[in-house]
C-alpha atoms as a PDB file:
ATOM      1  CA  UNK A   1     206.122  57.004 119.708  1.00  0.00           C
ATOM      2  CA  UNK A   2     202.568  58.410 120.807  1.00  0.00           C
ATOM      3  CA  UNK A   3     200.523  56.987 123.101  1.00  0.00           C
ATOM      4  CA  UNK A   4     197.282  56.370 120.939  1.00  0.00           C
ATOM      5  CA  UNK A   5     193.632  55.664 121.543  1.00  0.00           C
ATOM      6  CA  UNK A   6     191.167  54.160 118.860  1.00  0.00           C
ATOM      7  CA  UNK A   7     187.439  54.037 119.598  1.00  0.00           C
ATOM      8  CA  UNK A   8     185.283  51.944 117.501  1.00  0.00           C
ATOM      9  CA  UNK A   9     188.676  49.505 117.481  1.00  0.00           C
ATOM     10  CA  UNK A  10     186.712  46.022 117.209  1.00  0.00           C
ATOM     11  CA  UNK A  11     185.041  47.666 113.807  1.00  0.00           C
ATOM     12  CA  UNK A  12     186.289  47.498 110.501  1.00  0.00           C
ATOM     13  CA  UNK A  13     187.775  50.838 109.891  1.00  0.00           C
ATOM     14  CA  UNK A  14     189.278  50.385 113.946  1.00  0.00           C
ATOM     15  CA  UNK A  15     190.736  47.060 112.961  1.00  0.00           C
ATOM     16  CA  UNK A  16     193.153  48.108 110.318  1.00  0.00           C
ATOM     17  CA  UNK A  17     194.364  51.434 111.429  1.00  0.00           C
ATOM     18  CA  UNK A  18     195.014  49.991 115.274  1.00  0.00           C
ATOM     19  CA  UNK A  19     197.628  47.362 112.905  1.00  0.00           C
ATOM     20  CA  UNK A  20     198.830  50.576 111.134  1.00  0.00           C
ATOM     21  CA  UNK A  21     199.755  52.705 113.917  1.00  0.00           C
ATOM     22  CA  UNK A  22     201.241  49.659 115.853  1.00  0.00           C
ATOM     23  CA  UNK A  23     203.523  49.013 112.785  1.00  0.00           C
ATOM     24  CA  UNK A  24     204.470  52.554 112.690  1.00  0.00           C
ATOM     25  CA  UNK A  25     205.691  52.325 116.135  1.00  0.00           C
ATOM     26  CA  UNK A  26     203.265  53.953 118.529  1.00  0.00           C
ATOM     27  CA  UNK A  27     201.379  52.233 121.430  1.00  0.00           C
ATOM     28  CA  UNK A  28     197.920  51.746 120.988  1.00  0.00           C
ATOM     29  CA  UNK A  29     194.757  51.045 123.140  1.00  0.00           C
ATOM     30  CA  UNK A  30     191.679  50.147 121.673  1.00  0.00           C
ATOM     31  CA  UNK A  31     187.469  50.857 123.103  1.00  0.00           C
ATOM     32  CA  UNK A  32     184.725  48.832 121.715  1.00  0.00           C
ATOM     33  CA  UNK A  33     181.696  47.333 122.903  1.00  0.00           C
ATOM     34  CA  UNK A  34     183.001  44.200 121.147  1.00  0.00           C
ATOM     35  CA  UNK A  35     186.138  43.185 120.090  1.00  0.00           C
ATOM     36  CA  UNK A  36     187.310  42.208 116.155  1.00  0.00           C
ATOM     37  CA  UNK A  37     185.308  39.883 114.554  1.00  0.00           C
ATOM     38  CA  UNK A  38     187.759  38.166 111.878  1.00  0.00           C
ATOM     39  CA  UNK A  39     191.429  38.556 113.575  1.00  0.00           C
ATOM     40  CA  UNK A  40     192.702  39.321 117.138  1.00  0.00           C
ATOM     41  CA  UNK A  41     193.538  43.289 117.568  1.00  0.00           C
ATOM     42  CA  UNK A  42     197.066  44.346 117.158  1.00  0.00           C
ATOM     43  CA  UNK A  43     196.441  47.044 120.059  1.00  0.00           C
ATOM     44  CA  UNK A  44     198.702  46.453 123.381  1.00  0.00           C
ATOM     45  CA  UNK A  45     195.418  46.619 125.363  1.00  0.00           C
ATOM     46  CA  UNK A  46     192.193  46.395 123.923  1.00  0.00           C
ATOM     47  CA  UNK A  47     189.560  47.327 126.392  1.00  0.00           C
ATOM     48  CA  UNK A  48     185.412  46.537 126.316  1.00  0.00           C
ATOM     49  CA  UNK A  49     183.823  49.490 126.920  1.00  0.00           C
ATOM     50  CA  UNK A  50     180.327  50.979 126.144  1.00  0.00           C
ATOM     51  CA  UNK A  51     181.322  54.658 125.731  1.00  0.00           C
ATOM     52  CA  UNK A  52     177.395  55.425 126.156  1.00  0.00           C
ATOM     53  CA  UNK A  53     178.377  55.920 129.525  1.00  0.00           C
ATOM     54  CA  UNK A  54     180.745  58.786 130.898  1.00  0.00           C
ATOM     55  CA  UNK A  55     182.524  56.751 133.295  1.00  0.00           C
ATOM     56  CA  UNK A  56     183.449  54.357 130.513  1.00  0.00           C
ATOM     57  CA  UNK A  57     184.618  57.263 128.487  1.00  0.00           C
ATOM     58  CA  UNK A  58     186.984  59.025 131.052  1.00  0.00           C
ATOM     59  CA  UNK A  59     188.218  55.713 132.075  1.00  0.00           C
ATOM     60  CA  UNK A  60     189.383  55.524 128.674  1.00  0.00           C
ATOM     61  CA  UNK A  61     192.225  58.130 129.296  1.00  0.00           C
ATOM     62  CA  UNK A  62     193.857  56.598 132.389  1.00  0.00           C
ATOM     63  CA  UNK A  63     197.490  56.432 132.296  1.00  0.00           C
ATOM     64  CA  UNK A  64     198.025  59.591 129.436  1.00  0.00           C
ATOM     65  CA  UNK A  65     196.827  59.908 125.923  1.00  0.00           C
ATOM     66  CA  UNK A  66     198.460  61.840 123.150  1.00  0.00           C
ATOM     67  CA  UNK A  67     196.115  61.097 120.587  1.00  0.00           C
ATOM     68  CA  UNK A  68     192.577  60.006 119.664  1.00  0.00           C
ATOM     69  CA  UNK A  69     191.304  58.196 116.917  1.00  0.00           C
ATOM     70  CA  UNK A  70     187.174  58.355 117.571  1.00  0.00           C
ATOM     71  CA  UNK A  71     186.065  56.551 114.827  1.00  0.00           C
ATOM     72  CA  UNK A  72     183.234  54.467 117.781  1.00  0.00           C
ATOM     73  CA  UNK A  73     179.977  55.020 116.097  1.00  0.00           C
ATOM     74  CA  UNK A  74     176.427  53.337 115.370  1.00  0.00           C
ATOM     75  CA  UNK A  75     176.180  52.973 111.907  1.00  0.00           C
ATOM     76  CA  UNK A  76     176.191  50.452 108.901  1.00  0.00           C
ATOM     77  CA  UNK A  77     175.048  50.063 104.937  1.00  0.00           C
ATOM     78  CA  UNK A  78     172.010  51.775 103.825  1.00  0.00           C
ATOM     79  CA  UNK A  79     169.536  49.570 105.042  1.00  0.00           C
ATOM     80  CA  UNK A  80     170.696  50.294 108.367  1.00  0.00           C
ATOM     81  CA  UNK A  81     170.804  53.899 108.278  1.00  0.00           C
ATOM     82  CA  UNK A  82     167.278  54.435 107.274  1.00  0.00           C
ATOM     83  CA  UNK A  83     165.210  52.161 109.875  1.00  0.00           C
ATOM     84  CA  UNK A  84     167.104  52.858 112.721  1.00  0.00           C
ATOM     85  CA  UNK A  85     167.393  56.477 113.001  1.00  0.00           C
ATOM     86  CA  UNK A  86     166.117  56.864 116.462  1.00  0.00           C
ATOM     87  CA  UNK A  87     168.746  54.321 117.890  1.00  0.00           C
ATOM     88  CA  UNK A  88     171.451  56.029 115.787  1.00  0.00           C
ATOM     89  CA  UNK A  89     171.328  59.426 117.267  1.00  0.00           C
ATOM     90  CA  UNK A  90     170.581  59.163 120.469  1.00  0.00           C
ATOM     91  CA  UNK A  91     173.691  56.476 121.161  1.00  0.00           C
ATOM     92  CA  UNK A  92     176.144  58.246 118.372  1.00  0.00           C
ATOM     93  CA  UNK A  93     175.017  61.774 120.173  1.00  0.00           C
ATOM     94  CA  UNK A  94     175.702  60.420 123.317  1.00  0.00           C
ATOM     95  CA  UNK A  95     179.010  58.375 122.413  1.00  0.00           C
ATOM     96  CA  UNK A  96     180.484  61.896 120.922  1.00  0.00           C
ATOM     97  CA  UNK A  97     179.291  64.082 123.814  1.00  0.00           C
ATOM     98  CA  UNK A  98     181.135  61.707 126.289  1.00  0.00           C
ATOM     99  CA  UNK A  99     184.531  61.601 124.621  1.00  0.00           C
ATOM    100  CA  UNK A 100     184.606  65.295 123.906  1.00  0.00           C
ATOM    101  CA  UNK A 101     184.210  65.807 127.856  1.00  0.00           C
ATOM    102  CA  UNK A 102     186.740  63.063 128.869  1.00  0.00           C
ATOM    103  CA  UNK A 103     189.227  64.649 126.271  1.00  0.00           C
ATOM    104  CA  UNK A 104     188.774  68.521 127.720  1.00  0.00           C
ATOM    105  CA  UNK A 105     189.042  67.014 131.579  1.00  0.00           C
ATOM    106  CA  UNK A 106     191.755  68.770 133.645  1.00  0.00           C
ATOM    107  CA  UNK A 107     193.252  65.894 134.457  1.00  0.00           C
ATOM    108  CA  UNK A 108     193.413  64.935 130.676  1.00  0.00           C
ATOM    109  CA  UNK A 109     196.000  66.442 128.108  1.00  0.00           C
ATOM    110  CA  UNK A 110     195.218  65.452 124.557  1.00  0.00           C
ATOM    111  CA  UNK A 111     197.689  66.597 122.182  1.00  0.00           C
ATOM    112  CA  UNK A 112     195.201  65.531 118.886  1.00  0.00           C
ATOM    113  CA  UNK A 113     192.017  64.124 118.732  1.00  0.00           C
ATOM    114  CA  UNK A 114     190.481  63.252 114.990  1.00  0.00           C
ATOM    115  CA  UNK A 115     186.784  62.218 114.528  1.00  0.00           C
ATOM    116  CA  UNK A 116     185.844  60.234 111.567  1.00  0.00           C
ATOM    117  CA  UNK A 117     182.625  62.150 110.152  1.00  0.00           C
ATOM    118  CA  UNK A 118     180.999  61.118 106.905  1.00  0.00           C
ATOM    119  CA  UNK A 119     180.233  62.180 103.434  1.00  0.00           C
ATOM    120  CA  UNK A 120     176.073  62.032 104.525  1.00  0.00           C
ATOM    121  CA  UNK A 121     176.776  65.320 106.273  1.00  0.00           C
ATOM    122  CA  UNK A 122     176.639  67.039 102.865  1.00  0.00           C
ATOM    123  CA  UNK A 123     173.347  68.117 101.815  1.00  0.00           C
ATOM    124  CA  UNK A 124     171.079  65.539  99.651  1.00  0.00           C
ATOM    125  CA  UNK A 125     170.392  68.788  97.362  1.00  0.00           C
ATOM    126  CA  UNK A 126     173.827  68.490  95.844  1.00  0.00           C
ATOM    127  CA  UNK A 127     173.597  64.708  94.763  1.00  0.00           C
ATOM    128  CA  UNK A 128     170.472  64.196  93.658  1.00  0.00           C
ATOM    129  CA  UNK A 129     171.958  64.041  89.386  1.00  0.00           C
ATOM    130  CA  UNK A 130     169.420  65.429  88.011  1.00  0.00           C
ATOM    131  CA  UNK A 131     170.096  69.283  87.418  1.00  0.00           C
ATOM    132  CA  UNK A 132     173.221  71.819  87.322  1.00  0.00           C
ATOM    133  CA  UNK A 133     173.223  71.711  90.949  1.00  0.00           C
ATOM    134  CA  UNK A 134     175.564  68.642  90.962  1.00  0.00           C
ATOM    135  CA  UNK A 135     179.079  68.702  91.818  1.00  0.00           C
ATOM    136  CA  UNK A 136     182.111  67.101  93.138  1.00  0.00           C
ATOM    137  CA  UNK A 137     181.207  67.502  96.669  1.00  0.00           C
ATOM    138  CA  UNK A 138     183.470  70.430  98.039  1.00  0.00           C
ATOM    139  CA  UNK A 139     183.685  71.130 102.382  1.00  0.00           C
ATOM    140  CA  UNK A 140     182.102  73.781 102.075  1.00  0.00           C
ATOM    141  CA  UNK A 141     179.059  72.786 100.256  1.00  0.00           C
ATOM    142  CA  UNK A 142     178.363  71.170 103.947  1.00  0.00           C
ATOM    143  CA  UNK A 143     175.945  74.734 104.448  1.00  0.00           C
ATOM    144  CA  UNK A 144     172.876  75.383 103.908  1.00  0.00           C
ATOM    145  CA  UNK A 145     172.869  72.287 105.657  1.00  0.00           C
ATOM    146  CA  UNK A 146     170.565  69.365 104.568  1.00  0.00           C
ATOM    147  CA  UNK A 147     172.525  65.689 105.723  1.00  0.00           C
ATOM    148  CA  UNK A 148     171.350  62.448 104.788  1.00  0.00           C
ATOM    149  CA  UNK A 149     169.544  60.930 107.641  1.00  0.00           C
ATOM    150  CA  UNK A 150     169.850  61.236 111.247  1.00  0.00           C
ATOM    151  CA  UNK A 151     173.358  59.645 110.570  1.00  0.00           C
ATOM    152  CA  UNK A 152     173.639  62.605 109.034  1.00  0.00           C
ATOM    153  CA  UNK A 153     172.745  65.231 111.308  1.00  0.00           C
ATOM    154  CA  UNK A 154     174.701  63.718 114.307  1.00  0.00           C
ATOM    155  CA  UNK A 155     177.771  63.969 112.592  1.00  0.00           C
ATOM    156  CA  UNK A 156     177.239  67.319 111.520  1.00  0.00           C
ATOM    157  CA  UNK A 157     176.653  68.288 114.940  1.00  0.00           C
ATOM    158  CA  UNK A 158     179.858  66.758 116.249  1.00  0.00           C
ATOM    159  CA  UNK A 159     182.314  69.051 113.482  1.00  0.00           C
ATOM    160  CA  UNK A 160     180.348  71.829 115.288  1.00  0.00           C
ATOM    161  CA  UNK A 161     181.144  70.684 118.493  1.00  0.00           C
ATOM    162  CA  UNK A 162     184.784  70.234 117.764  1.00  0.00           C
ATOM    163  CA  UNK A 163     185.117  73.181 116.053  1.00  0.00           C
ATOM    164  CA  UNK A 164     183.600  75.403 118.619  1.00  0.00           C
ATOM    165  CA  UNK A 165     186.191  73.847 121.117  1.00  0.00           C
ATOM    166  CA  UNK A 166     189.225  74.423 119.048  1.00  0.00           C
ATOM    167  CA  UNK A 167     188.517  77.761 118.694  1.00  0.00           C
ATOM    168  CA  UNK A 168     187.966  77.846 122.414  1.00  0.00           C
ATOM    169  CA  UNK A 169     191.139  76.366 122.845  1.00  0.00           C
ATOM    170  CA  UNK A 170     190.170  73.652 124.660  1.00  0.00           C
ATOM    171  CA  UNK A 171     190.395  70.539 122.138  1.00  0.00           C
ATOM    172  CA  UNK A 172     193.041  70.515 119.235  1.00  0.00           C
ATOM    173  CA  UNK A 173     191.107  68.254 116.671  1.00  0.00           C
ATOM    174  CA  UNK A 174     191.059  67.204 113.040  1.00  0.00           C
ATOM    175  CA  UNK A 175     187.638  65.542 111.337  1.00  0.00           C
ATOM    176  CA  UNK A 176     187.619  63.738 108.633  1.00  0.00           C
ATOM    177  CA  UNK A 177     184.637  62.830 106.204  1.00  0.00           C
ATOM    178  CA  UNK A 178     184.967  59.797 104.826  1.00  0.00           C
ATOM    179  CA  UNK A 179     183.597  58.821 101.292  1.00  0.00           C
ATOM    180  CA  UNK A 180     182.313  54.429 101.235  1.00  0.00           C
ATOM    181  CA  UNK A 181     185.303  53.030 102.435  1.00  0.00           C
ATOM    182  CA  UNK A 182     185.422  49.272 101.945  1.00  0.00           C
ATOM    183  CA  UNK A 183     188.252  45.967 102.502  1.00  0.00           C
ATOM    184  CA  UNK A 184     188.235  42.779 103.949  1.00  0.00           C
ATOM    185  CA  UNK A 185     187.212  41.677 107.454  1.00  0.00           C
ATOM    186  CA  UNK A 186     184.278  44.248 107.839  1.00  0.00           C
ATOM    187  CA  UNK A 187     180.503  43.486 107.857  1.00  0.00           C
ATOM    188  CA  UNK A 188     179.769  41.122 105.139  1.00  0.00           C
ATOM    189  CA  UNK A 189     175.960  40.485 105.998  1.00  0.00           C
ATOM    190  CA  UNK A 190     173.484  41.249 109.360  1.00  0.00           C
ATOM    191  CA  UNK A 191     172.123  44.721 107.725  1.00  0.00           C
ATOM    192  CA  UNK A 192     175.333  46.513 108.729  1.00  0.00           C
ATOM    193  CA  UNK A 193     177.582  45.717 105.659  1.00  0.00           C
ATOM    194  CA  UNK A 194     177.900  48.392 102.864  1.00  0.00           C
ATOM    195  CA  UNK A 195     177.277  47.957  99.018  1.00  0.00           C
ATOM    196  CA  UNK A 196     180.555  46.295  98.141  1.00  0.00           C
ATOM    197  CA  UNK A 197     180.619  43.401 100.882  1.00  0.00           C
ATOM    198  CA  UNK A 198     176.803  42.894 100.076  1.00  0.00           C
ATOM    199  CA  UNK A 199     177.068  42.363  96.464  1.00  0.00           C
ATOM    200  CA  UNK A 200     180.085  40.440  96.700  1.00  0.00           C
ATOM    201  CA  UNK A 201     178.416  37.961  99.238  1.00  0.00           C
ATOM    202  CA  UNK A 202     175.099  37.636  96.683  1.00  0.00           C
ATOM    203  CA  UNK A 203     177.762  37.360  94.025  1.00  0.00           C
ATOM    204  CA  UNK A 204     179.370  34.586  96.003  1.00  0.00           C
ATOM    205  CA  UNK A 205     176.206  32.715  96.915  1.00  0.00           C
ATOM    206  CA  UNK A 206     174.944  32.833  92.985  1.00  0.00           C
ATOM    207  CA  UNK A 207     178.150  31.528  91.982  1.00  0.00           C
ATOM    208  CA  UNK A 208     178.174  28.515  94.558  1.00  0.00           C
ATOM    209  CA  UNK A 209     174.686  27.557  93.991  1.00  0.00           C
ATOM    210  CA  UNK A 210     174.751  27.942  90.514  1.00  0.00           C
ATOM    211  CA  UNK A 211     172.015  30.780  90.493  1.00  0.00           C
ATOM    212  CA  UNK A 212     172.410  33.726  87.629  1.00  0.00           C
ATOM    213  CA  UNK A 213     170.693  36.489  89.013  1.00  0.00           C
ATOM    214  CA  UNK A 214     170.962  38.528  92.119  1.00  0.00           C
ATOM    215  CA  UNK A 215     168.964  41.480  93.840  1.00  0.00           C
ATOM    216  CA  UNK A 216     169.721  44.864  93.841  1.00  0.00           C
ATOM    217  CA  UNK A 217     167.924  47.478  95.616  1.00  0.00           C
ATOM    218  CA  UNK A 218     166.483  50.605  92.829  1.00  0.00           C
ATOM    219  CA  UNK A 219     167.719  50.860  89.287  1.00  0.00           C
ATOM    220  CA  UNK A 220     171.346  50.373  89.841  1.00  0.00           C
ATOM    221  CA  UNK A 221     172.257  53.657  88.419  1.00  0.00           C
ATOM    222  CA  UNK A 222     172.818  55.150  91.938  1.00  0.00           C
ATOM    223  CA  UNK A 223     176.885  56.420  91.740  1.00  0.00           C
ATOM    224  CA  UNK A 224     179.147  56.495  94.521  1.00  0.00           C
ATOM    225  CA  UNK A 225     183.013  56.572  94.846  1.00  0.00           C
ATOM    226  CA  UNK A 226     184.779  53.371  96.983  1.00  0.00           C
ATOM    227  CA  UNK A 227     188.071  54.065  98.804  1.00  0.00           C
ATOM    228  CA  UNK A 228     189.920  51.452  99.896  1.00  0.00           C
ATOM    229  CA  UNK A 229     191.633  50.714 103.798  1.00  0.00           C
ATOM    230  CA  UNK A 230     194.854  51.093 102.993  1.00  0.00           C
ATOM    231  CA  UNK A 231     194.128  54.178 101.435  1.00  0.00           C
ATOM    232  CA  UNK A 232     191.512  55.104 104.397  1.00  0.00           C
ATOM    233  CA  UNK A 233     194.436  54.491 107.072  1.00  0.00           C
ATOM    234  CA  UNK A 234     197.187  56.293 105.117  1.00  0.00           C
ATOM    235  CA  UNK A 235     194.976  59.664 104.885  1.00  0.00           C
ATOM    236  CA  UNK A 236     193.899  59.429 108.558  1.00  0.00           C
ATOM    237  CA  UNK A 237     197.650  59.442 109.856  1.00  0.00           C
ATOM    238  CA  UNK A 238     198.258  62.211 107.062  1.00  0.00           C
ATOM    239  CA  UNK A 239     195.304  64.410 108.825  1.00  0.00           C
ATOM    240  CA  UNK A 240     196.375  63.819 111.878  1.00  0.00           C
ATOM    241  CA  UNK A 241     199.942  64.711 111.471  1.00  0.00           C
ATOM    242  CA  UNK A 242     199.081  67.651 109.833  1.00  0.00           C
ATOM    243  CA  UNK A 243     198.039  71.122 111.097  1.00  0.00           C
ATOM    244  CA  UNK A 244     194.843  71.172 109.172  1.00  0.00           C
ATOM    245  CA  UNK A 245     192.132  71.829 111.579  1.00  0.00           C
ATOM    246  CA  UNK A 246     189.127  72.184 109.391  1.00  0.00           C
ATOM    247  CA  UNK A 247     186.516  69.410 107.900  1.00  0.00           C
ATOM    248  CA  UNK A 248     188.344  67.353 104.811  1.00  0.00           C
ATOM    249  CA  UNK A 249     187.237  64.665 102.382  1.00  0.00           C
ATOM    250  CA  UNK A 250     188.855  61.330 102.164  1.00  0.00           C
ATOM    251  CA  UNK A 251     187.672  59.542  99.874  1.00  0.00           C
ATOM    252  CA  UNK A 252     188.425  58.622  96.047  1.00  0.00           C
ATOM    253  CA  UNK A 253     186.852  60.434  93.148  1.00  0.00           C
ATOM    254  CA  UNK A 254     185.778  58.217  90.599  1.00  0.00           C
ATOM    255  CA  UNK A 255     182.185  57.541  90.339  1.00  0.00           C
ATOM    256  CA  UNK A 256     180.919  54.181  89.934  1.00  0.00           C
ATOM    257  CA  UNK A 257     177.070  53.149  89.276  1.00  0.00           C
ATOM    258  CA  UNK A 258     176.020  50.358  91.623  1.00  0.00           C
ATOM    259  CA  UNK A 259     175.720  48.247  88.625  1.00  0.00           C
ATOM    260  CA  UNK A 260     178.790  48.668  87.552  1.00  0.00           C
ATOM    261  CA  UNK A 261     180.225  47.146  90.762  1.00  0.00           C
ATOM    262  CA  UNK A 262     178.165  44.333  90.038  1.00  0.00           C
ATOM    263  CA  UNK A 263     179.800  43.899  86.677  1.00  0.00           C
ATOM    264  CA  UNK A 264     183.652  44.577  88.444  1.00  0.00           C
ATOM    265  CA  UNK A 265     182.940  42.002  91.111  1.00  0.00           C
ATOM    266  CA  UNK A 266     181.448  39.352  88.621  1.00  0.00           C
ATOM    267  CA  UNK A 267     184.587  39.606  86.529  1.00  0.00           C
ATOM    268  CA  UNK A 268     186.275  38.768  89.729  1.00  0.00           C
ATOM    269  CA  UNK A 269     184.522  36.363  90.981  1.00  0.00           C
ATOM    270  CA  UNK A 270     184.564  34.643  87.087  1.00  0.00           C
ATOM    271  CA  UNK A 271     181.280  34.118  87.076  1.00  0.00           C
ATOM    272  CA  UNK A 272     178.320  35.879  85.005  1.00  0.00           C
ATOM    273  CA  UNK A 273     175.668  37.622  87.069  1.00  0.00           C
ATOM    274  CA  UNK A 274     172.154  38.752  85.706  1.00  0.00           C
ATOM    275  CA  UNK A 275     170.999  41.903  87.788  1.00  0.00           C
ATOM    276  CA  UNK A 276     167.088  42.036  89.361  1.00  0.00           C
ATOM    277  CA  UNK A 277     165.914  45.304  90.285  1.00  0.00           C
ATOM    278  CA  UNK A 278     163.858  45.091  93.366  1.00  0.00           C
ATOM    279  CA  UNK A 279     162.715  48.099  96.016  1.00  0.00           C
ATOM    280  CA  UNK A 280     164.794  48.918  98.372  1.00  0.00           C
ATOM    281  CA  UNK A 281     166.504  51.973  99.891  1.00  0.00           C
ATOM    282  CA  UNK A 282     169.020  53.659  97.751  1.00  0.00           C
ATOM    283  CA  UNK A 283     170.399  56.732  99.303  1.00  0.00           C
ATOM    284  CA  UNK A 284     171.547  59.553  97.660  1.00  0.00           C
ATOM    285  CA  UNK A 285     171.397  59.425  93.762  1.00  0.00           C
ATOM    286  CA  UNK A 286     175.122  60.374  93.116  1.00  0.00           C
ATOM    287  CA  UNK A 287     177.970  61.190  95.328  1.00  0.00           C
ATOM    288  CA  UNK A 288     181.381  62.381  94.543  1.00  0.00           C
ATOM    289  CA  UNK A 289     184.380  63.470  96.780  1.00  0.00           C
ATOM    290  CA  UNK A 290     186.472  66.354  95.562  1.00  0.00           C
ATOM    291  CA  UNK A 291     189.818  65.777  96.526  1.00  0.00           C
ATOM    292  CA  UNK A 292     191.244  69.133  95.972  1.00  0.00           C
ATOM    293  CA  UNK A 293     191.899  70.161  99.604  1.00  0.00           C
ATOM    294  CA  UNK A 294     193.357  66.566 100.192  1.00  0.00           C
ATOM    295  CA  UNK A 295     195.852  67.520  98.216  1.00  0.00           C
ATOM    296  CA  UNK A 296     196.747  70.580  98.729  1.00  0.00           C
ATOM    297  CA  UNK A 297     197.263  69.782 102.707  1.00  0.00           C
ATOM    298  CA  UNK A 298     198.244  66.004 102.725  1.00  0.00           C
ATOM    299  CA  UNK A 299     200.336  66.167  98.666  1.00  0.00           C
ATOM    300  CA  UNK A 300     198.047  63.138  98.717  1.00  0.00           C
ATOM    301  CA  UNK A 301     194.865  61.519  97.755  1.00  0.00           C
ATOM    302  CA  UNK A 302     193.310  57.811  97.866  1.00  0.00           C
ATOM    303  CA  UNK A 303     194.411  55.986  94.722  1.00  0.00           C
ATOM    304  CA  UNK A 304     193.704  52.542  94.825  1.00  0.00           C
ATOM    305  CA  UNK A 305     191.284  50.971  91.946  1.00  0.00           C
ATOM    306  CA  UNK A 306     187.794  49.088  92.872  1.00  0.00           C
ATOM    307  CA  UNK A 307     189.182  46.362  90.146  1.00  0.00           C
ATOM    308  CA  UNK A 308     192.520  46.446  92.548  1.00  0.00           C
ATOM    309  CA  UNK A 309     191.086  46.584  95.570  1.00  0.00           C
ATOM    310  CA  UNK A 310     188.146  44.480  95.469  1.00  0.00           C
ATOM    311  CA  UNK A 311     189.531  41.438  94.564  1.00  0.00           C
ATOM    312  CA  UNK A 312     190.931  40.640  98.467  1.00  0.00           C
ATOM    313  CA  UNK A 313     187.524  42.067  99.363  1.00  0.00           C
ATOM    314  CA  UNK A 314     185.897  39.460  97.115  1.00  0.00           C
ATOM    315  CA  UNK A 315     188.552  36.504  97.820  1.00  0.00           C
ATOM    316  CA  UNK A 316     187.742  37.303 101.711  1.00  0.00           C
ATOM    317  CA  UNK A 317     184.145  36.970 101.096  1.00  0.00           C
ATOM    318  CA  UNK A 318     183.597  33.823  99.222  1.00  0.00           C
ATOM    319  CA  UNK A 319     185.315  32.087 102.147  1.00  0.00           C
ATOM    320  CA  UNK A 320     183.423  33.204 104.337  1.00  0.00           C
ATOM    321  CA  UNK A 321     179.938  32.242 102.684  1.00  0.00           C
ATOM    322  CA  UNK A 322     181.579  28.725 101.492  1.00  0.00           C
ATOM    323  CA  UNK A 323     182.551  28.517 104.992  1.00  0.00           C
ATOM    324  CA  UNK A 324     178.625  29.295 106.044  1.00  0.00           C
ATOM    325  CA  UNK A 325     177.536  26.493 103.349  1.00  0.00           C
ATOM    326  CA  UNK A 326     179.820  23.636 104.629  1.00  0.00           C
ATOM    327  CA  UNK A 327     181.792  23.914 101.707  1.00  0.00           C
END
């Protein structure tokens, strides 16, 4: 049994892996600014803390740590992203700074510490779609370095940051870039929630009023690959029980177009949905994880199906906006 810390435990991502490690046996204590949303947390102690602050951060630690799960991060969908870049950096910069120094304290010994990064560190070059330049996106490809948004940028600079302090020998860490990872009880509306619990609610609101057609930002065509919690959770514990101490993917790679999803969550939901293209922020044109160093270090790789997996998601949803109708 480890004595285990997950930031960001109140969010989405936080919420299921503080039930996974509990099941597997370790203790668990859990940050956030706010607690879970949908379900009480499965952690021993859950503790509200704004890790903005240092003193919030070290206090963190008390009473021995083994490892650290920072996954405590402002962030959301797309929307989000790109209108609130200022607010983004400066808290995510400061959140990342903080834990790093609580973790190297002399009164702290942190036997692991893994930081969830993000596909948007890769550069925007490499998924545009429309020339030879396009790819699979590899770790490396992370240089000449061109991120997506501030988003982006910040959690470039915190692989740099860890890296520079394993090498120091001051921090043993593992970072982890995660590719659209989606399930149920996460943001399903507010400007934080992510394609798949967006369309789903329109999906579900068009099929309870009746109404054919929903909005979707661009032409649709935009690709991106959608891994799955359980799948998210199992390849963080991997990582961290590994020896790999470089940048990895996790994420799945099969491509699907945004309007595709639309099609796979209809067929869900039984209901027929007519698609209107409307302006809106779209992101990178087409993004793919390349899974090949997943499996050679983990003998492992996501594997769950959007049609599989979104059908919870989906389920989750409807109640939730039938709920928000009086229905």
């Amino acid at each position: 049994m480890k004595k285990v810390l997950v930031t960001g435990a109140g969010g989405f991502i936080g919420t299921h892996l503080v039930r996974r490690l509990v099941k597997d046996g370790h203790w668990v204590r859990g940050v956030d600014i706010k607690r879970p949303e949908w379900s009480k947390s499965a952690a021993h102690e859950f503790r509200l803390m704004d890790l903005r602050y240092l003193r919030n951060a070290v206090t963190a630690f008390t009473g021995g740590i083994d490892w650290v799960f920072h996954l405590a991060a402002d962030m959301g969908g797309m929307g989000f992203i790109t209108t609130k870049q200022a607010d983004i950096i400066l808290n995510n910069t400061r959140i990342n700074a903080n834990m790093v120094t609580a973790a190297i304290a002399d009164t702290v010994r942190v036997e692991r510490f893994l930081f969830s990064s993000s596909a948007c560190i890769y550069p925007k070059r490499l998924q545009s779609g429309d020339g030879a330049e396009f790819h699979a996106l590899r770790e490396p490809d992370a240089y000449p370095a061109d991120p997506q948004e501030t988003y982006g940028w910040e959690k470039l600079h915190m692989e740099h940051m860890l890296l520079a302090m394993q090498e120091a020998g001051r921090l043993d860490s593992r970072i982890v870039r995660f590719h659209n990872t989606y399930g149920p009880e996460g943001a399903w509306q507010g400007g934080r929630e992510k394609a798949p619990a967006a369309l789903s609610r329109k999906i579900a609101k068009a099929k309870l009023f009746g109404v054919p057609g929903i909005e979707v930002w661009g032409d649709g065509l935009a690709e991106r690959t959608y891994m799955f919690i359980d799948d998210c959770t199992e390849g963080i514990i991997r990582l961290m029980e590994s020896d790999f101490t470089l940048p990895m993917n996790l994420g799945r790679d099969r491509m699907i177009s945004v309007n595709h999803l639309v099609f796979i969550i209809a067929e869900i939901a039984e209901t027929e949905i007519e698609i209107v293209h409307v302006e809106g922020p779209q992101g990178v044109r087409r993004r793919n994880s390349d899974n090949t160093l997943c499996n050679i270090v983990l003998k492992w790789e996501p594997s769950i199906a959007v049609e599989d997996g979104m059908k919870g998601v989906y389920s989750w949803i409807e109640e939730r906006v039938a709920g928000s109708l009086g229905r």
